[in-house]
Every structure is written in structure tokens, then in C-alpha cells.
N, C-alpha and C. Protein backbone atom coordinates (compact mmCIF):
# COMPACT_ATOMS: atom_id res chain seq x y z
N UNK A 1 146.90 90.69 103.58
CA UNK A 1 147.88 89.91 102.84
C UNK A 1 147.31 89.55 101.48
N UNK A 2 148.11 89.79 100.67
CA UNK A 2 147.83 88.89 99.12
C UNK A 2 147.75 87.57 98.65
N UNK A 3 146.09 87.39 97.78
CA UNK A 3 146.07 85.76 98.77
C UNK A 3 145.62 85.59 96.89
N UNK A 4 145.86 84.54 96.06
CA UNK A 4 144.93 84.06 95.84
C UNK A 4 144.54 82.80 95.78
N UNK A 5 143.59 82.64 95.02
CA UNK A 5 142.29 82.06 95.15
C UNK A 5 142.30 81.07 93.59
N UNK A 6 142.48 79.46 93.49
CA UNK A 6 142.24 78.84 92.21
C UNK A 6 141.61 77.53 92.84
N UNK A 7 140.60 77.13 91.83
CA UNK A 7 140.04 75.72 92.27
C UNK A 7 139.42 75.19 90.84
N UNK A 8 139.41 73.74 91.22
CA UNK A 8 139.72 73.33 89.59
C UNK A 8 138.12 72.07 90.14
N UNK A 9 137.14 72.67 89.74
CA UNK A 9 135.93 72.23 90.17
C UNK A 9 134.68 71.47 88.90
N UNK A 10 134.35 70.09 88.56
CA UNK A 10 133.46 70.11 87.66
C UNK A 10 132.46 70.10 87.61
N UNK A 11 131.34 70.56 88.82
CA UNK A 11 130.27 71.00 88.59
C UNK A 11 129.97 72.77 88.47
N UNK A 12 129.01 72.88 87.58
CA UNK A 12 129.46 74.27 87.16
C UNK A 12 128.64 74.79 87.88
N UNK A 13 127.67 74.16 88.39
CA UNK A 13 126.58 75.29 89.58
C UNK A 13 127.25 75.37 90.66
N UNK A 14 128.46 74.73 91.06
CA UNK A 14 129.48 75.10 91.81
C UNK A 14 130.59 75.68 91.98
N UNK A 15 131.08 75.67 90.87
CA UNK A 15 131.95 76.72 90.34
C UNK A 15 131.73 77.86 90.66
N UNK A 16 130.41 78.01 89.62
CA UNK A 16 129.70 79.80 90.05
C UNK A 16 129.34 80.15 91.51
N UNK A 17 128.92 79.11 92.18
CA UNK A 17 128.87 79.47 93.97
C UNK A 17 130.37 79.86 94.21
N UNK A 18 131.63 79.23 93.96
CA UNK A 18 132.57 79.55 94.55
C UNK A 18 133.31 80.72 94.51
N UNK A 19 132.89 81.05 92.58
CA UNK A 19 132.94 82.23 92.26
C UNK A 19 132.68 83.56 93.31
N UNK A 20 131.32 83.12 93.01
CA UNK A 20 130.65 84.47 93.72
C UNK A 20 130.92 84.54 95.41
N UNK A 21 131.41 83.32 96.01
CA UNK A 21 131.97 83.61 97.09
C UNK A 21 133.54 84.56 97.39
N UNK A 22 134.46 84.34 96.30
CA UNK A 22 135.61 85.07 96.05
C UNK A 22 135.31 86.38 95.72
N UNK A 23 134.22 86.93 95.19
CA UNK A 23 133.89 88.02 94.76
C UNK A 23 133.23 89.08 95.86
N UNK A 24 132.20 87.76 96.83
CA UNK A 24 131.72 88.38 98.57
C UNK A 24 132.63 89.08 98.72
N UNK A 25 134.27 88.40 98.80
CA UNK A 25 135.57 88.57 99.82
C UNK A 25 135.94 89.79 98.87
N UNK A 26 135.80 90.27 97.94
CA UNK A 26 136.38 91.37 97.40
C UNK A 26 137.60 91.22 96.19
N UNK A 27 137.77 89.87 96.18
CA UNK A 27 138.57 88.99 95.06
C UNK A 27 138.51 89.75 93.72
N UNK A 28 139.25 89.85 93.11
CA UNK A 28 139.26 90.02 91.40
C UNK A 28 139.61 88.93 90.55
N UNK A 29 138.75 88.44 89.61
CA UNK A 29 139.01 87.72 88.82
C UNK A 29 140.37 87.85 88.18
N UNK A 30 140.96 86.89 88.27
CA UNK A 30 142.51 86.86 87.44
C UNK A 30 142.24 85.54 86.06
N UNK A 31 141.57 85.24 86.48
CA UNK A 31 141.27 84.01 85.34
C UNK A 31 140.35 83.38 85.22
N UNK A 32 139.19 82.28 84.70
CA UNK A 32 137.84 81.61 84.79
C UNK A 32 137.96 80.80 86.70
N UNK A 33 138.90 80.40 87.03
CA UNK A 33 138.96 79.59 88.05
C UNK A 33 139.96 80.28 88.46
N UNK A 34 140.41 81.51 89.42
CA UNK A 34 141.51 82.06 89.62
C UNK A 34 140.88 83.51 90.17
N UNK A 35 141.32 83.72 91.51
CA UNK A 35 141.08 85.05 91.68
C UNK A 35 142.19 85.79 93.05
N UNK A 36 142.34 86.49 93.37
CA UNK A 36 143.48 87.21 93.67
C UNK A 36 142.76 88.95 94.11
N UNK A 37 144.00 89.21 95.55
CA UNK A 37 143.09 89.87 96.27
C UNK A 37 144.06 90.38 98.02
N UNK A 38 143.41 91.01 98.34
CA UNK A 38 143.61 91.52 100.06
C UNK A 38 142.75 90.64 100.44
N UNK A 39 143.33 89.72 101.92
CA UNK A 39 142.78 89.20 102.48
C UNK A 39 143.04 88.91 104.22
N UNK A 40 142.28 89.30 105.18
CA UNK A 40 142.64 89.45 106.61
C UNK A 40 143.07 87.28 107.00
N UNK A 41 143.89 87.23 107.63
CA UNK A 41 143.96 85.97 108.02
C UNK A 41 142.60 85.54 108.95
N UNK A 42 141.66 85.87 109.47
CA UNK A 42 140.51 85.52 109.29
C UNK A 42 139.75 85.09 108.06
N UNK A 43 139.97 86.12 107.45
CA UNK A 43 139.02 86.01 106.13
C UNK A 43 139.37 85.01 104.94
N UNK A 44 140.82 84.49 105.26
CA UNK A 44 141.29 83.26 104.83
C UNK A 44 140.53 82.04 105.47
N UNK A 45 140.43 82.44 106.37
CA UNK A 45 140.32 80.88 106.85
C UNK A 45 138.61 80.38 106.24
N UNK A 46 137.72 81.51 106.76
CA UNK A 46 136.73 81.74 106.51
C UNK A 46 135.99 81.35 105.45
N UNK A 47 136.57 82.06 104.34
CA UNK A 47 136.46 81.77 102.96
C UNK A 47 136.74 80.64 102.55
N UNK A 48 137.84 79.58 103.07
CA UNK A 48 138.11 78.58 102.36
C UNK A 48 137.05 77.44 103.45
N UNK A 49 136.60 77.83 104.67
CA UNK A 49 135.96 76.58 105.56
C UNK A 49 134.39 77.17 104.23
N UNK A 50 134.15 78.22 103.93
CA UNK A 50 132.94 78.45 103.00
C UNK A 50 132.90 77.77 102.09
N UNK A 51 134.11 77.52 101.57
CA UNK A 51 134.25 77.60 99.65
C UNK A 51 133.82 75.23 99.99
N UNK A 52 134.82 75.14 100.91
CA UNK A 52 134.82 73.72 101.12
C UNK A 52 133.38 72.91 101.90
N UNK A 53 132.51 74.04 102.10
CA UNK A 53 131.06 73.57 102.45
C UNK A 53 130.48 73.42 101.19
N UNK A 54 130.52 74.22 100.49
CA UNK A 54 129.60 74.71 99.08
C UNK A 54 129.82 73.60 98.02
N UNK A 55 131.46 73.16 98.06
CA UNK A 55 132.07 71.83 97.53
C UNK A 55 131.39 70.78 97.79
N UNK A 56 131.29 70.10 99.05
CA UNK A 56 130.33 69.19 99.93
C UNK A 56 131.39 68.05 99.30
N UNK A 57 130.39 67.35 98.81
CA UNK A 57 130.86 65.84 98.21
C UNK A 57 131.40 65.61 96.75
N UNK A 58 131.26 67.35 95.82
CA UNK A 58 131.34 67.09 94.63
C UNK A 58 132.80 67.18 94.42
N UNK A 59 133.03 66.59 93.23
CA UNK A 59 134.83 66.38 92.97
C UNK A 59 135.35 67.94 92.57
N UNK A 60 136.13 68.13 93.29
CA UNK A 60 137.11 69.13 93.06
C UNK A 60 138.30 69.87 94.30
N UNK A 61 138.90 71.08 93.84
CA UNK A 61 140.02 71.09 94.76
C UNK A 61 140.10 72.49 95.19
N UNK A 62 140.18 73.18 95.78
CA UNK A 62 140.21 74.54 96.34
C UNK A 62 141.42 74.39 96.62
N UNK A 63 142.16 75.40 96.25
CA UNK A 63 143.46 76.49 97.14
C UNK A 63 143.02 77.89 97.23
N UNK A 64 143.86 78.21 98.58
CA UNK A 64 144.50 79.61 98.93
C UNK A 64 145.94 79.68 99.31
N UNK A 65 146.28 80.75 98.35
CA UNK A 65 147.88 80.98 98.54
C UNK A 65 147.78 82.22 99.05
N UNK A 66 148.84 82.25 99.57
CA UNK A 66 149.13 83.74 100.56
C UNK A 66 150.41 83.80 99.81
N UNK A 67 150.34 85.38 99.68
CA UNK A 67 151.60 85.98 98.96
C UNK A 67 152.07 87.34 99.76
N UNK A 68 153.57 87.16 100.29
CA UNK A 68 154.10 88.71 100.30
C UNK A 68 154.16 89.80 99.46
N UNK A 69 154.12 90.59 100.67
CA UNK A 69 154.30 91.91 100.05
C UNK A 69 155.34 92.23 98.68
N UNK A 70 156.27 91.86 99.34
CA UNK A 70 157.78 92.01 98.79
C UNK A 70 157.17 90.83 97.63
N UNK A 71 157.07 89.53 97.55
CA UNK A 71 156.72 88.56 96.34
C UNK A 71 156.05 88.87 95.21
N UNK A 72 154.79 89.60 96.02
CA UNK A 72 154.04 90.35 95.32
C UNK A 72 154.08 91.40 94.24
N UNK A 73 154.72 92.09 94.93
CA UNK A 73 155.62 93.48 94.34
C UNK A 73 156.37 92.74 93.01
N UNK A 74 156.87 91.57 93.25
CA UNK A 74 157.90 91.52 92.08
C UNK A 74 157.27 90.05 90.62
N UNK A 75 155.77 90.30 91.14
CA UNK A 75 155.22 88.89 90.29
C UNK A 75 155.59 89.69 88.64
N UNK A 76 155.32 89.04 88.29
CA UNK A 76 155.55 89.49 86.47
C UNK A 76 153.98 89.02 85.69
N UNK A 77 153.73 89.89 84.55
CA UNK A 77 152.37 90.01 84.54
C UNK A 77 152.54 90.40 82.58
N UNK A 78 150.98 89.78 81.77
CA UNK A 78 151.89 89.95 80.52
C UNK A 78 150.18 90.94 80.42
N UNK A 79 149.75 91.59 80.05
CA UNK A 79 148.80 92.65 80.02
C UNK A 79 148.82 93.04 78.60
N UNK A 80 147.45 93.67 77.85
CA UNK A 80 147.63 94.13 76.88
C UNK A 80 148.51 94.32 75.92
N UNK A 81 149.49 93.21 75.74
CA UNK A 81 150.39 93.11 74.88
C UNK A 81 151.87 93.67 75.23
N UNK A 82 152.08 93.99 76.84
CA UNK A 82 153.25 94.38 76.90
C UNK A 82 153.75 93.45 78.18
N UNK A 83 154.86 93.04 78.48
CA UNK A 83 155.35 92.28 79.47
C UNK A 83 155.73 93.38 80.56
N UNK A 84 155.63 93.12 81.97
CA UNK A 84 156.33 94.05 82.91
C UNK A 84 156.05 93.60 84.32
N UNK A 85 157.02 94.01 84.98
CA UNK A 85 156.92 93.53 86.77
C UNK A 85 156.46 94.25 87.34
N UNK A 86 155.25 94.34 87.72
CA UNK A 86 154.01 95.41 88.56
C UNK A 86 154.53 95.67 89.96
N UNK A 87 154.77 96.83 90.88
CA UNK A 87 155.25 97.05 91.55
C UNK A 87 153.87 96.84 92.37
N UNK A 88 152.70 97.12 91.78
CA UNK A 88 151.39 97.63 92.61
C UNK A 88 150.58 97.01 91.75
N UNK A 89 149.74 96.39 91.91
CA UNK A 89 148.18 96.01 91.40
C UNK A 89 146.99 95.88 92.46
């Protein structure tokens, strides 16, 4: 399933842990705090009981969104200067 991945975190040696945990999972960066991806409903759960250890006590917020197929298919995306609705990414 199409999941992603944003967390709005202010320690930055944590950030980059959470990073590089989205990146373990096979994630692609979509933005500095934002990443997006195939993900098994295990590997949801997984990832976020990870991401929320690594957090511990410091201030910040983790999500995972799960996205359909069909939702997916029809997100809109502005790329190299041209606008268009990606059937596939």
C-alpha cells in the first residue's frame, strides 16, 4: 500500500535518525520531512513503533498515511515546471 511518511521534529540528530529509518523501509524522499513509498501493513506498524522509539521524549510528531491505489493514481504533482496527474510514480 502507498503510505507516506511526514514528521515535523526539532531535534535535528533526530530528524536524520528518522530519516534514515524511512529510507531502511525503502521510502523516497518527497520533501526535507516527507517521504512516500510501498509499504506492507506490517511494515507500517513497525516503522512507526521505530520512528516513535527514536523520538523518545523529544518534541515532535510522526505520521503515516496510507493511500489507495485508485487515490494514488489520481494525486496531482507539479515537477519540473509542468503540472500533471501521475497515473504511476
Amino acid at each position: 500500500m502507498k503510505c507516506i511518511v511526514i514528521y515535523d521534529i526539532t531535534s535535528t540528530r533526530i530528524r536524520n535518525k528518522i530519516a534514515d529509518l524511512c529510507m531502511d523501509y525503502g521510502l523516497n524522499r518527497i520533501q526535507y520531512s516527507a517521504f512516500a513509498g510501498d509499504l506492507l501493513r506490517t511494515h507500517q506498524e513497525e516503522l512507526i513503533k521505530r520512528a516513535a522509539a527514536k523520538l523518545g521524549k523529544h518534541a515532535g510528531r510522526i505520521y503515516l498515511y496510507c493511500i489507495g491505489d485508485r487515490e494514488w493514481g489520481q494525486r496531482l504533482e507539479y515537477v519540473g515546471g509542468s503540472e500533471s496527474a501521475t497515473a504511476d510514480a
